[in-house]
PDB file of N, CA and C in Angstrom:
ATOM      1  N   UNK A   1       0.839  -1.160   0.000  1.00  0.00           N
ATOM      2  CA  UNK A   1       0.000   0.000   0.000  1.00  0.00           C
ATOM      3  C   UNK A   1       0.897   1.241   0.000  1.00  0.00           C
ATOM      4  N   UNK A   2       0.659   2.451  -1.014  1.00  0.00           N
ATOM      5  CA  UNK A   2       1.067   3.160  -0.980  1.00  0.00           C
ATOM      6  C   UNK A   2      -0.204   4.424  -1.527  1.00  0.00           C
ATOM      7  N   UNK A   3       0.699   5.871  -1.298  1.00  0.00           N
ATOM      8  CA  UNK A   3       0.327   6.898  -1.881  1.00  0.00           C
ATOM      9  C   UNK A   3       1.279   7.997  -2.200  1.00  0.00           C
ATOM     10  N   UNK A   4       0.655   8.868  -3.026  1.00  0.00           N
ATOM     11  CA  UNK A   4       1.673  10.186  -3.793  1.00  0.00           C
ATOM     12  C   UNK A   4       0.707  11.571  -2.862  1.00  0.00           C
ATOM     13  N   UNK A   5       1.451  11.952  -2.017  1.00  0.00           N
ATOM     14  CA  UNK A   5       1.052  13.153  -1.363  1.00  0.00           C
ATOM     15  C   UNK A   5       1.886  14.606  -2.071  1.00  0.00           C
ATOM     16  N   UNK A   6       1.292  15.575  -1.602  1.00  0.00           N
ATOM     17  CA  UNK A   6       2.118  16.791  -2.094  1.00  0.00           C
ATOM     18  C   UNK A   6       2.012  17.999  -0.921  1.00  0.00           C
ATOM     19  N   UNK A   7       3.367  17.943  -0.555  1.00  0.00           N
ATOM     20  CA  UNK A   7       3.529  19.127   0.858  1.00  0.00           C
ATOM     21  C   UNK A   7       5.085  20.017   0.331  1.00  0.00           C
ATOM     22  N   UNK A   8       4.570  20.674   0.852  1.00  0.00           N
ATOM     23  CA  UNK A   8       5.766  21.950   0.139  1.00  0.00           C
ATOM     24  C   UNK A   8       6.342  21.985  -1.208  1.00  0.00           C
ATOM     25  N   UNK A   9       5.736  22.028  -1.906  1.00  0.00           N
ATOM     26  CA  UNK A   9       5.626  22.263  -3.672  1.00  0.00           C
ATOM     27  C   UNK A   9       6.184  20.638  -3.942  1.00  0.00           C
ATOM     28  N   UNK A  10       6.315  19.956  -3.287  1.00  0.00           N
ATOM     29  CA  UNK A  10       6.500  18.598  -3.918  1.00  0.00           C
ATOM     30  C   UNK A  10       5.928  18.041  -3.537  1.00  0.00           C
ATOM     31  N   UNK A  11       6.316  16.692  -4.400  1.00  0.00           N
ATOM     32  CA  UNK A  11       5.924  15.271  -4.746  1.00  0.00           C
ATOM     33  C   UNK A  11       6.572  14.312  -3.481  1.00  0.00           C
ATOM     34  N   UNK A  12       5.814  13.495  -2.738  1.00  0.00           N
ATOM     35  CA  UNK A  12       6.814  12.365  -2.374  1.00  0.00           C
ATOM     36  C   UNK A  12       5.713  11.017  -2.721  1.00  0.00           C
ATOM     37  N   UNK A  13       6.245   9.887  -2.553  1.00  0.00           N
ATOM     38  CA  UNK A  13       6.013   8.349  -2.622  1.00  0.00           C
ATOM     39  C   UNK A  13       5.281   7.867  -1.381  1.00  0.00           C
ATOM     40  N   UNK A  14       4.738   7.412  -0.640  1.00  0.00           N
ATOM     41  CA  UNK A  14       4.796   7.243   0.689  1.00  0.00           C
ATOM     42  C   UNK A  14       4.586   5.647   1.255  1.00  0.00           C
ATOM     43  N   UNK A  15       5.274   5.118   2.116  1.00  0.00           N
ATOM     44  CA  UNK A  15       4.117   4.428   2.570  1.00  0.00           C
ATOM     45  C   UNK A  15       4.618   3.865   3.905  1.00  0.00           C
ATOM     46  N   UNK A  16       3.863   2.753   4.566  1.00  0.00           N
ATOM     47  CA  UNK A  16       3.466   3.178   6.063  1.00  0.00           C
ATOM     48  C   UNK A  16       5.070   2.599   6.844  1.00  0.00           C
ATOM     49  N   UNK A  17       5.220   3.342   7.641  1.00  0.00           N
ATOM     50  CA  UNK A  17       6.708   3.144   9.026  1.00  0.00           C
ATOM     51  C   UNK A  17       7.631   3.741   7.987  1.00  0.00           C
ATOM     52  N   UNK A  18       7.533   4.639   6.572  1.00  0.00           N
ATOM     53  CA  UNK A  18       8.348   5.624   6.108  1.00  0.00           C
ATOM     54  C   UNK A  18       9.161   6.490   6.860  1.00  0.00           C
ATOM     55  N   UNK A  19      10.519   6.905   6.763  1.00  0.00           N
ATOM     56  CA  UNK A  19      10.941   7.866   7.651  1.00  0.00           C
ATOM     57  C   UNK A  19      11.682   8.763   6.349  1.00  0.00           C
ATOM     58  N   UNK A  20      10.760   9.964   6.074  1.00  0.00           N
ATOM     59  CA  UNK A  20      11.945  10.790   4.656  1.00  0.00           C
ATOM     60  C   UNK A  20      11.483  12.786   5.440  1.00  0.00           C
ATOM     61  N   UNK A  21      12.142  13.293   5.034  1.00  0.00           N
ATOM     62  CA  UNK A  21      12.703  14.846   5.200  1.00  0.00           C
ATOM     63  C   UNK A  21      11.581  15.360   4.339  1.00  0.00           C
ATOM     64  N   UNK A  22      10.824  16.159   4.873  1.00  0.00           N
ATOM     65  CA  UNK A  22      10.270  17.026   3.919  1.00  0.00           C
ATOM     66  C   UNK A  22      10.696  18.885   4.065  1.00  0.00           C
ATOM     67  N   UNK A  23       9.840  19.829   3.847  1.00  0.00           N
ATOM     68  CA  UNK A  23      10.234  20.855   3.829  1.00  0.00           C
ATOM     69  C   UNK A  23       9.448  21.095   4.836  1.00  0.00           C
ATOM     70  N   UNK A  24      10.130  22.300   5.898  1.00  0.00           N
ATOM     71  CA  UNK A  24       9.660  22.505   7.349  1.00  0.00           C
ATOM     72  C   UNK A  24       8.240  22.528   7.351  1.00  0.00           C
ATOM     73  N   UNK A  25       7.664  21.802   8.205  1.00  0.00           N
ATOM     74  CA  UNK A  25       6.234  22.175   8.147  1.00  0.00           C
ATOM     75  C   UNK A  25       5.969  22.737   9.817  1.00  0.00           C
ATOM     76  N   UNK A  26       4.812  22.913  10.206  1.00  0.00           N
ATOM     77  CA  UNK A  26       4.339  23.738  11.695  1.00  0.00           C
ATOM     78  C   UNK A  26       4.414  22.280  12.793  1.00  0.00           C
ATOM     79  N   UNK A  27       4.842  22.411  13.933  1.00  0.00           N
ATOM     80  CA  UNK A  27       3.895  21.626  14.769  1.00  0.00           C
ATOM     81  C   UNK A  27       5.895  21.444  15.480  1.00  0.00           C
ATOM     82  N   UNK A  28       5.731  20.562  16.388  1.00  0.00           N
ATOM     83  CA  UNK A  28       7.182  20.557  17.374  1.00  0.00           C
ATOM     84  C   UNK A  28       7.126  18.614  17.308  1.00  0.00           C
ATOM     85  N   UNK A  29       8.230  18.306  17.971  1.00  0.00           N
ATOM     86  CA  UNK A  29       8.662  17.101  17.978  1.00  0.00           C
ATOM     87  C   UNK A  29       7.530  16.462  18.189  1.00  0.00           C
ATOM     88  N   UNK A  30       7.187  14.950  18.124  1.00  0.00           N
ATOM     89  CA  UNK A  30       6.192  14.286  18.181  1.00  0.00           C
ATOM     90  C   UNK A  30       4.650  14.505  18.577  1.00  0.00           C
ATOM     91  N   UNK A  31       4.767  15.643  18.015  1.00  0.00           N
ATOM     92  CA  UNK A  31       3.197  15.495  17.101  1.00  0.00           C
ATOM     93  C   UNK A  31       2.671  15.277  16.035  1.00  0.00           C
ATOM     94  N   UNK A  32       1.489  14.858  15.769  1.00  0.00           N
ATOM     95  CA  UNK A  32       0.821  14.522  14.690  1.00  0.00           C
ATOM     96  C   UNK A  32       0.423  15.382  13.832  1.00  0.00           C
ATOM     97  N   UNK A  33       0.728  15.135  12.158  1.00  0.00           N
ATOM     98  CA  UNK A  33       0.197  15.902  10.992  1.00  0.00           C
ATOM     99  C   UNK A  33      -0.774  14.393  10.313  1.00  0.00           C
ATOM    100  N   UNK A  34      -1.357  15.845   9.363  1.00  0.00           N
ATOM    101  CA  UNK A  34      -2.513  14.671   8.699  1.00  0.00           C
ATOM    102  C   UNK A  34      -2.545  15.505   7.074  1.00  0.00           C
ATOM    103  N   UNK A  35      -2.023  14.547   6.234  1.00  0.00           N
ATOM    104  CA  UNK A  35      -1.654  15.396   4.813  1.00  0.00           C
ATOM    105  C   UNK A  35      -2.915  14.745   4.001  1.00  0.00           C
ATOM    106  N   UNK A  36      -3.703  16.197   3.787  1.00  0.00           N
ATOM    107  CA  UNK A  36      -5.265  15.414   2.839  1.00  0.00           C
ATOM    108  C   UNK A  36      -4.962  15.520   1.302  1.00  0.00           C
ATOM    109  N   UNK A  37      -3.479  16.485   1.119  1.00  0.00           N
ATOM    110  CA  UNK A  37      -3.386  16.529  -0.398  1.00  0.00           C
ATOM    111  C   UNK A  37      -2.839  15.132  -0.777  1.00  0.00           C
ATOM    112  N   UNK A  38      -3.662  14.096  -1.243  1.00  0.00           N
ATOM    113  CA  UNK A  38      -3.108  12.731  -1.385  1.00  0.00           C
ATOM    114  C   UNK A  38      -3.879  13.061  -2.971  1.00  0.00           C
ATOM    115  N   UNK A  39      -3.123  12.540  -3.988  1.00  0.00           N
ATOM    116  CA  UNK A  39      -2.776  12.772  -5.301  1.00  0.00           C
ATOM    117  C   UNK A  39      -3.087  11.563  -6.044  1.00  0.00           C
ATOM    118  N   UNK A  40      -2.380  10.292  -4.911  1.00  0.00           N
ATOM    119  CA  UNK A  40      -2.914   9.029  -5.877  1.00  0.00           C
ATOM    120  C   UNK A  40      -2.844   7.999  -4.953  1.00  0.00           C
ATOM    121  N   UNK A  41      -3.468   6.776  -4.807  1.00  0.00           N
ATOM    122  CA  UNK A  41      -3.433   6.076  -3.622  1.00  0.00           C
ATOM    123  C   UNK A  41      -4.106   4.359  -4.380  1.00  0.00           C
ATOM    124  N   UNK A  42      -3.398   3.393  -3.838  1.00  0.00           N
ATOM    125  CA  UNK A  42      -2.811   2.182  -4.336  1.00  0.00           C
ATOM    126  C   UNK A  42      -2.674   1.131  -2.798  1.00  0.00           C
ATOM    127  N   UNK A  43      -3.518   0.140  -3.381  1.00  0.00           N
ATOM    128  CA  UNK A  43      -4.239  -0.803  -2.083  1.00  0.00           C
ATOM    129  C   UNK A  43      -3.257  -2.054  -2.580  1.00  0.00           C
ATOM    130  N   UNK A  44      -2.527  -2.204  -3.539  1.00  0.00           N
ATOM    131  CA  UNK A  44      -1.747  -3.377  -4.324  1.00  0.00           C
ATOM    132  C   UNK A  44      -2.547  -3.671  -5.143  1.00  0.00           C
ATOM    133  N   UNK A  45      -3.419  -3.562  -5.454  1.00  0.00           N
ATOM    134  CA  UNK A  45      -4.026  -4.111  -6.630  1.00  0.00           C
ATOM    135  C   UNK A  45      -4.923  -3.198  -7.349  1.00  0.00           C
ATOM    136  N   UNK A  46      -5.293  -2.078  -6.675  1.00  0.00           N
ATOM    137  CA  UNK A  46      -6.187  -1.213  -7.482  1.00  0.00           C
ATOM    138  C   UNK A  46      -5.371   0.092  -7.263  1.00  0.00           C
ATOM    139  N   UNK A  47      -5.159   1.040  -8.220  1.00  0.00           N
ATOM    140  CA  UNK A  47      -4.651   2.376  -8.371  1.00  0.00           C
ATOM    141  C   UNK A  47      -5.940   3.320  -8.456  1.00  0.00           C
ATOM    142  N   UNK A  48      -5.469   4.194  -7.149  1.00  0.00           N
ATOM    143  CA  UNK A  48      -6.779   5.496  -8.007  1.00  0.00           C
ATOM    144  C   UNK A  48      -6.079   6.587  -7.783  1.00  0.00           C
ATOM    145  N   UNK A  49      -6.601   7.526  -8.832  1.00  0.00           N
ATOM    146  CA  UNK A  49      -5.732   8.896  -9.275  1.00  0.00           C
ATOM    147  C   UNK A  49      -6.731   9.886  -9.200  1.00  0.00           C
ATOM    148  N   UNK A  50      -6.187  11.084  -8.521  1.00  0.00           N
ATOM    149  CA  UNK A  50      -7.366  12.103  -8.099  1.00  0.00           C
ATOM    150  C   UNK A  50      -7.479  13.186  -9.498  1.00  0.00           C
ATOM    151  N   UNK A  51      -8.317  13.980  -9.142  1.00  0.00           N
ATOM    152  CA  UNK A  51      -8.056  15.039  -9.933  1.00  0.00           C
ATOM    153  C   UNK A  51      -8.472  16.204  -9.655  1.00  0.00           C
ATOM    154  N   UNK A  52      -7.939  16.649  -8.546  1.00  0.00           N
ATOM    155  CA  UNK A  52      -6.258  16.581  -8.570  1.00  0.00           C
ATOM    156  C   UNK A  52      -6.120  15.499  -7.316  1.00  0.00           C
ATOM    157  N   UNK A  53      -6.927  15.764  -6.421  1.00  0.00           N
ATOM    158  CA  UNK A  53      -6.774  14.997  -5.088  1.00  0.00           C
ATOM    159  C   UNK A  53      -7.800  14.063  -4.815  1.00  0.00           C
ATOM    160  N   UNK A  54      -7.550  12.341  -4.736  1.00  0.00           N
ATOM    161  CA  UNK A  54      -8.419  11.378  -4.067  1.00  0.00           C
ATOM    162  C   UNK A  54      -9.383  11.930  -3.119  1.00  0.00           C
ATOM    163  N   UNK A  55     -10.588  11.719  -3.253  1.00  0.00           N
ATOM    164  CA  UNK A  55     -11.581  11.481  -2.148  1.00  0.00           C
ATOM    165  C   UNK A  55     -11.101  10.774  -0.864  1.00  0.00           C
ATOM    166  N   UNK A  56     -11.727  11.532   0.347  1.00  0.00           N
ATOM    167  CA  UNK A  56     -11.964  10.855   1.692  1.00  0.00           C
ATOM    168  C   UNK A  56     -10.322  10.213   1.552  1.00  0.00           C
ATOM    169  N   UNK A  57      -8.966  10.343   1.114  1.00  0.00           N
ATOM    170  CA  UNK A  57      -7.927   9.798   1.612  1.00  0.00           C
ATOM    171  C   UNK A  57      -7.180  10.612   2.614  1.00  0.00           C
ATOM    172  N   UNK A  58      -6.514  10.360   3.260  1.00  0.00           N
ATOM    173  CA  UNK A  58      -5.480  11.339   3.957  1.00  0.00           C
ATOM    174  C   UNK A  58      -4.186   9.889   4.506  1.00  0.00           C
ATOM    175  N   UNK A  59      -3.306  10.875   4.665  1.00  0.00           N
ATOM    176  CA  UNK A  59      -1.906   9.727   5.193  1.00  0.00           C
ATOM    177  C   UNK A  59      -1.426  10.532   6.885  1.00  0.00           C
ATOM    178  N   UNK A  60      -1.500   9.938   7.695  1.00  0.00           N
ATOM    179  CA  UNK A  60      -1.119  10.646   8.950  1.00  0.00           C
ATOM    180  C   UNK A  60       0.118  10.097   9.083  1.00  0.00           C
ATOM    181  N   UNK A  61       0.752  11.174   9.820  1.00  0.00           N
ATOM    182  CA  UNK A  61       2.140  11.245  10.110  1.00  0.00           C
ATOM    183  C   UNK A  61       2.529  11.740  11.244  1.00  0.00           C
ATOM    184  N   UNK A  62       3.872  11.507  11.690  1.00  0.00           N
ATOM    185  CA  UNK A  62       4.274  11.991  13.117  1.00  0.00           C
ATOM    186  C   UNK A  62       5.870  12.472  12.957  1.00  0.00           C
ATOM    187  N   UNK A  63       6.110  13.651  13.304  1.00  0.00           N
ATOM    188  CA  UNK A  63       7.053  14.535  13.390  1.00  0.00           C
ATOM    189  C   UNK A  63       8.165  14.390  14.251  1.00  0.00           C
ATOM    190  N   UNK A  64       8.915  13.505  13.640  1.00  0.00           N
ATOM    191  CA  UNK A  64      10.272  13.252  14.759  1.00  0.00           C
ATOM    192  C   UNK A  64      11.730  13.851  14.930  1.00  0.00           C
ATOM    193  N   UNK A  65      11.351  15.200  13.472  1.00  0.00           N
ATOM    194  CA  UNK A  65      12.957  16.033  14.628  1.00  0.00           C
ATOM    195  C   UNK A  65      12.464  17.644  13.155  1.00  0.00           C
ATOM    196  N   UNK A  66      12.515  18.483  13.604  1.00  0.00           N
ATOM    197  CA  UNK A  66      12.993  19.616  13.262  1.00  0.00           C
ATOM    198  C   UNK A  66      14.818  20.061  13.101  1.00  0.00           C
ATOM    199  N   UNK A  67      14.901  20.405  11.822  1.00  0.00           N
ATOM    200  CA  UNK A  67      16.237  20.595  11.964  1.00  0.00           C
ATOM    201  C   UNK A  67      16.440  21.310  10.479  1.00  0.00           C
ATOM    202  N   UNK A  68      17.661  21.637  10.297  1.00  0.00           N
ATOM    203  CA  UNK A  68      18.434  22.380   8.871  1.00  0.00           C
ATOM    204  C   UNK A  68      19.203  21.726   8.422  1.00  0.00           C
ATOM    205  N   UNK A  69      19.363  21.414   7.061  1.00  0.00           N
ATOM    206  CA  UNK A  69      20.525  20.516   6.405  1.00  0.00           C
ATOM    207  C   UNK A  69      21.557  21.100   6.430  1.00  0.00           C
ATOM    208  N   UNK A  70      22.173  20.091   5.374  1.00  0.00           N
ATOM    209  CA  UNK A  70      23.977  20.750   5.085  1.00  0.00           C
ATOM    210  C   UNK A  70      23.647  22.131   4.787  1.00  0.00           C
ATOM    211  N   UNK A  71      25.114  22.407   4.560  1.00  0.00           N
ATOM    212  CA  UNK A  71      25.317  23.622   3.972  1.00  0.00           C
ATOM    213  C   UNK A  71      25.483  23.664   2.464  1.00  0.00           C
ATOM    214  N   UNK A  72      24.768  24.063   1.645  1.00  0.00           N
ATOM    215  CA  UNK A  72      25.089  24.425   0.209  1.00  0.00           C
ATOM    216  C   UNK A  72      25.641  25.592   0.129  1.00  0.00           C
ATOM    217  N   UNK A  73      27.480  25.800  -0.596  1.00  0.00           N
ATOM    218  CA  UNK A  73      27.668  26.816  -0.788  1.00  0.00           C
ATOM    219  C   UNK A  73      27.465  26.900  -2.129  1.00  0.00           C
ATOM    220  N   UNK A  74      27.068  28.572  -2.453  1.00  0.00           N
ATOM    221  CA  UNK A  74      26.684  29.189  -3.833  1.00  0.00           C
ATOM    222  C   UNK A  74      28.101  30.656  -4.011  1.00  0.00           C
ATOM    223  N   UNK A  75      29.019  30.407  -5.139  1.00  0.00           N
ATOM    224  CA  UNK A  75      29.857  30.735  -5.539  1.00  0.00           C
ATOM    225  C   UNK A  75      29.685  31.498  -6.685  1.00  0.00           C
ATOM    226  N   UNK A  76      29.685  32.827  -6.812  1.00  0.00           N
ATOM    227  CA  UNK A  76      29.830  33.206  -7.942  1.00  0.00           C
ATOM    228  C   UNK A  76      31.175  34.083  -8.108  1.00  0.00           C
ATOM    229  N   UNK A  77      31.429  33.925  -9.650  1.00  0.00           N
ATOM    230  CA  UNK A  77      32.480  34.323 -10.171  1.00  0.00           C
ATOM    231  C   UNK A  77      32.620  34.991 -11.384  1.00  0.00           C
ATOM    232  N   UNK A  78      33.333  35.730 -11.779  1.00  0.00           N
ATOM    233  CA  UNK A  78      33.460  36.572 -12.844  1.00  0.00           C
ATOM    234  C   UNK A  78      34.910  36.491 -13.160  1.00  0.00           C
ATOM    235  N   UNK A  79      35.280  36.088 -14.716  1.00  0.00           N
ATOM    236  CA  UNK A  79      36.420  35.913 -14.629  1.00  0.00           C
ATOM    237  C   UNK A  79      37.301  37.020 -15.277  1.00  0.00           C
ATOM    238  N   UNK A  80      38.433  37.138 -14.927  1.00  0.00           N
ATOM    239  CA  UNK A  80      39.581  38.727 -15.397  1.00  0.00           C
ATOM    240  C   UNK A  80      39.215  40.108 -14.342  1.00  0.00           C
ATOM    241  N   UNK A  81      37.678  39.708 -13.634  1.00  0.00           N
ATOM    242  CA  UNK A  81      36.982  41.456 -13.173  1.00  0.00           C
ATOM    243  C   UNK A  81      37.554  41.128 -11.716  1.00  0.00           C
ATOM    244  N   UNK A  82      38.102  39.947 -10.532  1.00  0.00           N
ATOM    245  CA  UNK A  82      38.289  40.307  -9.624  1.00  0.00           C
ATOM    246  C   UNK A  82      37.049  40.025  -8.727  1.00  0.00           C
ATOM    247  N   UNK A  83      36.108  39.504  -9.442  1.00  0.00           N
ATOM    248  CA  UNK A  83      34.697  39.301  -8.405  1.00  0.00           C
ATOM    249  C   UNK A  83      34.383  37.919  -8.427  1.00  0.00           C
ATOM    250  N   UNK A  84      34.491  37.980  -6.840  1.00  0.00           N
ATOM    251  CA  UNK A  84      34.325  36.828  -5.849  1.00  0.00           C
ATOM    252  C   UNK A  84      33.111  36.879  -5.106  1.00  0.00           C
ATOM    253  N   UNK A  85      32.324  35.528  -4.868  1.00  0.00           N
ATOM    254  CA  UNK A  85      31.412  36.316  -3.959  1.00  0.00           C
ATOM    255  C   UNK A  85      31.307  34.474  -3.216  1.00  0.00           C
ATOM    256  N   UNK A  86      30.921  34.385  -2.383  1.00  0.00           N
ATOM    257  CA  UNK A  86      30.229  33.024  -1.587  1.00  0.00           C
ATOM    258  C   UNK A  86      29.773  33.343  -0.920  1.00  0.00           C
ATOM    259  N   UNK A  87      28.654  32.465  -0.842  1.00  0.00           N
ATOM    260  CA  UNK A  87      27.548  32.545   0.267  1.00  0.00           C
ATOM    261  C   UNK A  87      27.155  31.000   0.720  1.00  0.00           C
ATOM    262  N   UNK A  88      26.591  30.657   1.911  1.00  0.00           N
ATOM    263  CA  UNK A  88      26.175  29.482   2.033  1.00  0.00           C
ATOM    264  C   UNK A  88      24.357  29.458   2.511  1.00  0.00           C
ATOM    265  N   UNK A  89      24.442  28.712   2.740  1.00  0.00           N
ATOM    266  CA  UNK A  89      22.266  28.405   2.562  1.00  0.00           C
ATOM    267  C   UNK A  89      22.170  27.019   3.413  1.00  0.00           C
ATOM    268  N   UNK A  90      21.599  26.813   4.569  1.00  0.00           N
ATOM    269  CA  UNK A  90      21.069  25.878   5.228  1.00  0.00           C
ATOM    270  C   UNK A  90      19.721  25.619   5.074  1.00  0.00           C
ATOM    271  N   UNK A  91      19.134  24.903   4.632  1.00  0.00           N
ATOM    272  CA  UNK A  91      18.037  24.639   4.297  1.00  0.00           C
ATOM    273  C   UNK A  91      17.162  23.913   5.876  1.00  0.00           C
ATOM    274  N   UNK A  92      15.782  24.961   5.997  1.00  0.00           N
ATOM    275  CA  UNK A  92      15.076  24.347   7.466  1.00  0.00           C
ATOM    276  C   UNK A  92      14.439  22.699   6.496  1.00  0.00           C
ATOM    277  N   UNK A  93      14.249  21.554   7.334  1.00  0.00           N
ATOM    278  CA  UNK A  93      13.283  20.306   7.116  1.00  0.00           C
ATOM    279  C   UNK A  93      12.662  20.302   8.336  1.00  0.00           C
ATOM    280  N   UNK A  94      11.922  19.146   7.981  1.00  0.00           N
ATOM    281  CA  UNK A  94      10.997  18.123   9.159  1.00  0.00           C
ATOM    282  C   UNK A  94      11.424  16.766   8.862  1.00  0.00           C
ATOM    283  N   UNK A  95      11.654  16.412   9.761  1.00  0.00           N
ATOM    284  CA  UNK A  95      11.694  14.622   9.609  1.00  0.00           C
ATOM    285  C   UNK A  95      10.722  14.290  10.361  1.00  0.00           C
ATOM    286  N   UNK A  96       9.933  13.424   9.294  1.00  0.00           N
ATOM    287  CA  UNK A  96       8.466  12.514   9.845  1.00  0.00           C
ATOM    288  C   UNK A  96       8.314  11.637   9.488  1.00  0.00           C
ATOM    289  N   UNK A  97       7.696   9.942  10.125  1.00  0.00           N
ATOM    290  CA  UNK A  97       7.801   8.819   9.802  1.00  0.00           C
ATOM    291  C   UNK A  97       5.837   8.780   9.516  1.00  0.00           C
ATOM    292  N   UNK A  98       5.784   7.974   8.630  1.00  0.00           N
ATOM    293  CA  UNK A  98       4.186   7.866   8.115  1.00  0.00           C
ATOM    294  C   UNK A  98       3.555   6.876   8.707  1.00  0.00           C
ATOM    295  N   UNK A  99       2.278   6.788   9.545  1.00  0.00           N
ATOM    296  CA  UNK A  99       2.132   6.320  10.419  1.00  0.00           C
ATOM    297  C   UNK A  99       0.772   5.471   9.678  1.00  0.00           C
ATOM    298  N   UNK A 100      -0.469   5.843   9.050  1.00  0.00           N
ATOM    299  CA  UNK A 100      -1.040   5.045   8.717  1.00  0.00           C
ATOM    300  C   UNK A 100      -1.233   5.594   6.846  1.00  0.00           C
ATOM    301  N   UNK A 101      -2.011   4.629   5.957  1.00  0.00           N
ATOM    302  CA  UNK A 101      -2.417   5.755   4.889  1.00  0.00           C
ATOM    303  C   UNK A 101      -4.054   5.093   4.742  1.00  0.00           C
ATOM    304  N   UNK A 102      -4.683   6.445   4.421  1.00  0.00           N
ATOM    305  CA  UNK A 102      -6.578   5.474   4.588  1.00  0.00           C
ATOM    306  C   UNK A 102      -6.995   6.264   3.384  1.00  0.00           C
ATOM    307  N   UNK A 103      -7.964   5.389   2.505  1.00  0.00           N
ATOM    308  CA  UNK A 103      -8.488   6.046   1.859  1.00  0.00           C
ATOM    309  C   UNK A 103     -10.411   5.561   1.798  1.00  0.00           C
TER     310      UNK A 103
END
């Protein structure tokens, strides 16, 4: 059993005792979210595809760490002029493990 949810301009896969990073969402360490944008949802044998979003599905989830990734540095350069520039960018997530999916 699976489903295709969509939280912070993306796409993920999902399915149940999942543990993947999404983009920060609200709420503090172990509490519960409930994502109703479910997109497409799959029992093993039957596929259904919303349009845009499945009926009556939702996938609940539970929030097990707030935090910021690596560091991406962004470098720009100009070459012969002397211009240097770097900057770096920590990106905020959520890490949440998927707890049931119902449709």
């Amino acid at each position: 059993m699976y489903a295709v949810i969509r939280t912070g301009g993306k796409q993920y896969k999902v399915h149940e005792e999942q543990i993947l990073n999404v983009e920060k969402l609200e709420g503090t360490e172990g509490s519960e979210i409930e994502f109703e944008d479910v997109l497409m949802y799959s029992d093993g044998e039957t596929v259904t595809l919303g349009s845009p979003n499945v009926e009556n599905a939702s996938v609940k989830a539970r929030i097990l760490e707030q935090g910021k990734g690596k560091k991406t540095l962004v470098f720009k350069y100009k070459r012969r002029k002397g211009y240097r520039k770097m900057r770096g960018h920590r990106q905020f997530y959520t890490q949440i493990k998927i707890d049931s999916i119902s449709a």
